[in-house]
N, C-alpha and C. Protein backbone atom coordinates (compact mmCIF):
# COMPACT_ATOMS: atom_id res chain seq x y z
N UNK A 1 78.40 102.39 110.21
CA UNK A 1 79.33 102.20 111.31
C UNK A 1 79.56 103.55 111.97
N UNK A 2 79.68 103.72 113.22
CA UNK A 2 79.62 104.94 113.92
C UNK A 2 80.85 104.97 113.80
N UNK A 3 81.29 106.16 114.97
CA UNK A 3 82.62 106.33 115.12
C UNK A 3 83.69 105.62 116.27
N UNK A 4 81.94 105.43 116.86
CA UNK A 4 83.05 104.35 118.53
C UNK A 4 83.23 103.55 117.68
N UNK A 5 82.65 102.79 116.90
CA UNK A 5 82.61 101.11 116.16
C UNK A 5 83.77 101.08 115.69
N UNK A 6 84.17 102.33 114.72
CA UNK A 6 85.44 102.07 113.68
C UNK A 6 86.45 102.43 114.81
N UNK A 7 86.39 102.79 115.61
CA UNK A 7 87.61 102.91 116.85
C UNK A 7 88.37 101.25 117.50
N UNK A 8 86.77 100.89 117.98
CA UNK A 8 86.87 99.59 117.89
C UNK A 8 87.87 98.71 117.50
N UNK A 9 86.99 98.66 115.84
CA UNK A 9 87.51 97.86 114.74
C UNK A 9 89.32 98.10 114.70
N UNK A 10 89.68 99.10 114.62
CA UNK A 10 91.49 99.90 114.66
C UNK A 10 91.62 99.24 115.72
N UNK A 11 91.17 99.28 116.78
CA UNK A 11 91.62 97.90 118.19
C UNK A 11 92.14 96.79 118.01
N UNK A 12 90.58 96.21 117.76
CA UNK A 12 90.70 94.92 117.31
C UNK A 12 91.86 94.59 116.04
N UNK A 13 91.81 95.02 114.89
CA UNK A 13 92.89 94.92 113.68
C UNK A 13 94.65 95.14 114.25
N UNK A 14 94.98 95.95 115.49
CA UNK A 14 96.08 96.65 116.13
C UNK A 14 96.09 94.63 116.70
N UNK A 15 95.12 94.38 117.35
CA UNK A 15 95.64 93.67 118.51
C UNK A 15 96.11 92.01 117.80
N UNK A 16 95.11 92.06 116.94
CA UNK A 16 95.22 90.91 115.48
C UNK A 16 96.65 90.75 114.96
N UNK A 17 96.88 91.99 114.95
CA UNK A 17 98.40 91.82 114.21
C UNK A 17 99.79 92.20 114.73
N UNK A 18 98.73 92.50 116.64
CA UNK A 18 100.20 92.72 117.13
C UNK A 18 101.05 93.92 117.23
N UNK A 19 100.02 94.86 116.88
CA UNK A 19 101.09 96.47 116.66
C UNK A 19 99.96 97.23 117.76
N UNK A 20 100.78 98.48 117.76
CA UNK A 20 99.88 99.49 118.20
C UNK A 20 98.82 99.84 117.40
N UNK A 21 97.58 100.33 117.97
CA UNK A 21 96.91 100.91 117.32
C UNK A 21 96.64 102.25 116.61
N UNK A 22 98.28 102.69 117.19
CA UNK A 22 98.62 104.10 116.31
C UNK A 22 98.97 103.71 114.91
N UNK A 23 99.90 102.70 115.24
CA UNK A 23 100.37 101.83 114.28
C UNK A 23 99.24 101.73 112.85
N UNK A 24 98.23 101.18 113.06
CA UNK A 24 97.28 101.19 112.28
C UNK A 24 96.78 101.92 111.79
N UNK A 25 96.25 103.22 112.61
CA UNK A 25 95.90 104.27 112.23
C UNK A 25 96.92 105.35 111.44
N UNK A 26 98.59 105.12 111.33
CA UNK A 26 99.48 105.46 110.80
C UNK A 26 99.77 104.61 109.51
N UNK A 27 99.21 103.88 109.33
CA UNK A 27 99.28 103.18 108.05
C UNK A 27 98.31 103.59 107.39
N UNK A 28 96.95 103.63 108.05
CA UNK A 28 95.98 103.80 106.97
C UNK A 28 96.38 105.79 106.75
N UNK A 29 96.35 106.05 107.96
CA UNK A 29 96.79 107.88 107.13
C UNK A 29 97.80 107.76 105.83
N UNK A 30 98.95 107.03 105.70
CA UNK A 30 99.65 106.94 104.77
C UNK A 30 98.46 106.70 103.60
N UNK A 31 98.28 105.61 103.35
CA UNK A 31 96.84 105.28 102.31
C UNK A 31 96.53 106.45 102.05
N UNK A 32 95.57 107.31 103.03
CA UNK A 32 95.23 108.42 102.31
C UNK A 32 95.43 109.88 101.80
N UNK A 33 97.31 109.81 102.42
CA UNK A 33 97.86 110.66 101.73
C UNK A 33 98.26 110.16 100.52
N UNK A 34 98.64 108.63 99.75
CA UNK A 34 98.35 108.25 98.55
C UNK A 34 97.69 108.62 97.56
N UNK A 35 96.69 108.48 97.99
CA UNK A 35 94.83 108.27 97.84
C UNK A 35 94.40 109.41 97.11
N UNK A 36 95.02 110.78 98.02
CA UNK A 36 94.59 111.64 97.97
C UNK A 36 96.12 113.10 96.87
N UNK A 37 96.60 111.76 96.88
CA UNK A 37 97.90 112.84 96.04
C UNK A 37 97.81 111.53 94.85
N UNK A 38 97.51 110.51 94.13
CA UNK A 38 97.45 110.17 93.07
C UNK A 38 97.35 110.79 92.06
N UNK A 39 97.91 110.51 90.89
CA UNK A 39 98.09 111.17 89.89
C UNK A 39 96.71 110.10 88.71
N UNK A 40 96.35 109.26 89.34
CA UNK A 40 95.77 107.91 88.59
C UNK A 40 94.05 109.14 88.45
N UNK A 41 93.50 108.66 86.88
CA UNK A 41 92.45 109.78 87.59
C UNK A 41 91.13 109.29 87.65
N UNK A 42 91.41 107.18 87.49
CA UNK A 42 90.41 106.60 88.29
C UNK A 42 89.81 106.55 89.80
N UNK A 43 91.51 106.80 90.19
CA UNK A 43 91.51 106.39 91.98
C UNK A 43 91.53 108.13 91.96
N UNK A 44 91.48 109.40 91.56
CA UNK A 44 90.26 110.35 92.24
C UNK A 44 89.39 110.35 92.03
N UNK A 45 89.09 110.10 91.28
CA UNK A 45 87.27 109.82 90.87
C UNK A 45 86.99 109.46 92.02
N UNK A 46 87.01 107.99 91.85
CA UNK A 46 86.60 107.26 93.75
C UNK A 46 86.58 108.25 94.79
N UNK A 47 88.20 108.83 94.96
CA UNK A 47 88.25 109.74 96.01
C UNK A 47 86.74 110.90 96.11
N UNK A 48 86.96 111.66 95.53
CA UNK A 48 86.23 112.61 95.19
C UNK A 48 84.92 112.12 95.67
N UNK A 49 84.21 110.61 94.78
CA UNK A 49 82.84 110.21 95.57
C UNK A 49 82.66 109.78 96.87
N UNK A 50 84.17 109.29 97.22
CA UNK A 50 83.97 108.66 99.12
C UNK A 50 83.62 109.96 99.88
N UNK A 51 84.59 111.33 99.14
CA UNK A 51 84.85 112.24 100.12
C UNK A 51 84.67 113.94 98.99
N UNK A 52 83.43 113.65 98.86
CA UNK A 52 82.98 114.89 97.61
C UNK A 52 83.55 116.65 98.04
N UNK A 53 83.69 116.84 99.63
CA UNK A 53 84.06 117.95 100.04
C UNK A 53 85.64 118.22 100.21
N UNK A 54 86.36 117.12 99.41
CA UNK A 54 87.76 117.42 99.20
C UNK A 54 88.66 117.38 100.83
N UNK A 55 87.44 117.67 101.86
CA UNK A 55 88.86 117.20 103.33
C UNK A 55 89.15 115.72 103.44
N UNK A 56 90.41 116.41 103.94
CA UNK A 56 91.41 114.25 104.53
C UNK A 56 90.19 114.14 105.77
N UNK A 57 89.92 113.17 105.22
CA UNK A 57 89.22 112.17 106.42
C UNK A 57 90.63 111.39 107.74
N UNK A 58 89.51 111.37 108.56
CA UNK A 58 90.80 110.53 109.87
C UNK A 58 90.48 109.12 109.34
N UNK A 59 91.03 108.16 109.70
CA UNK A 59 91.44 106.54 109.36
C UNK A 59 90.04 106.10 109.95
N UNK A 60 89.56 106.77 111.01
CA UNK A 60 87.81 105.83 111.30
C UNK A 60 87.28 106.12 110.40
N UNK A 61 86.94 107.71 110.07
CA UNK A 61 86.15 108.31 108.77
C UNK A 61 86.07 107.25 107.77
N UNK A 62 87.60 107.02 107.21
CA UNK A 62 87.60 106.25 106.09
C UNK A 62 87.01 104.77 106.26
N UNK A 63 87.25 104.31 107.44
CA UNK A 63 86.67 102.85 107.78
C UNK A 63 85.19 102.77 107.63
N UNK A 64 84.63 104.13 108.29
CA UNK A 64 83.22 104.22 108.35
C UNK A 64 82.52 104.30 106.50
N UNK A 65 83.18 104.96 105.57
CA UNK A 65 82.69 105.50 104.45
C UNK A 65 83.35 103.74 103.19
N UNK A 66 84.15 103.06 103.41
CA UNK A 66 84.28 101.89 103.03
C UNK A 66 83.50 101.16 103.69
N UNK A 67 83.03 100.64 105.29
CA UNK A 67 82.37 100.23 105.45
C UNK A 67 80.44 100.12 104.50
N UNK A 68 80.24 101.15 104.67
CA UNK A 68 79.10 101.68 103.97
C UNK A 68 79.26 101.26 102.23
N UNK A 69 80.39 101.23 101.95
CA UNK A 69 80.13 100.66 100.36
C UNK A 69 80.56 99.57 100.12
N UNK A 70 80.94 98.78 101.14
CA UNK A 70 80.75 97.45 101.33
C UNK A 70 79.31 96.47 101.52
N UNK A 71 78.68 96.98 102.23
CA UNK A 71 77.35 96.62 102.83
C UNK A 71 76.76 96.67 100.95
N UNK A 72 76.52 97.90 100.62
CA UNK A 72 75.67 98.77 98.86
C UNK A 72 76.29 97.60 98.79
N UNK A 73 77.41 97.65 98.65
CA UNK A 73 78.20 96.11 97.31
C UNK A 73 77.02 94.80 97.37
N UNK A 74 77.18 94.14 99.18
CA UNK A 74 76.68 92.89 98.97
C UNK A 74 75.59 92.97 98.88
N UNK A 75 74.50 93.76 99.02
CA UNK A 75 73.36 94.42 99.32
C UNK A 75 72.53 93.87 97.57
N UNK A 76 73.63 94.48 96.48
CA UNK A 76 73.52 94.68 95.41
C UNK A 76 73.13 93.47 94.49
């Protein structure tokens, strides 16, 4: 998924449910200040493999890098 696509997609999901699409993109940043401050040291593991160079990704980033291990999943 590119980056226009996952822009998109934050559109479409904003307009689905009726909020802004900051809105969305302010929820999922929350997620990955979670994500990324967990103390759990399954959910860094994960982290660490979505995002091996340790920077916060923006909310498309992350759409784009779940997208992609969605596809591996059904693929599988």
């Amino acid at each position: 998924m590119e980056t226009e696509q996952a822009e998109l997609v934050l559109e479409r999901l904003a307009s689905r449910q009726g909020v802004s699409k900051g809105h969305i993109v302010r929820e999922i940043e929350n997620a990955i200040t979670l994500a990324m401050q967990s103390s759990d040291e399954a959910v860094r593991r994960r982290w660490e493999k979505m995002f091996p160079d340790g920077r916060r990704p923006s909310a498309a980033e992350l759409l784009q890098v779940l997208s992609v291990a969605v596809l591996k999943s059904e693929l599988s």
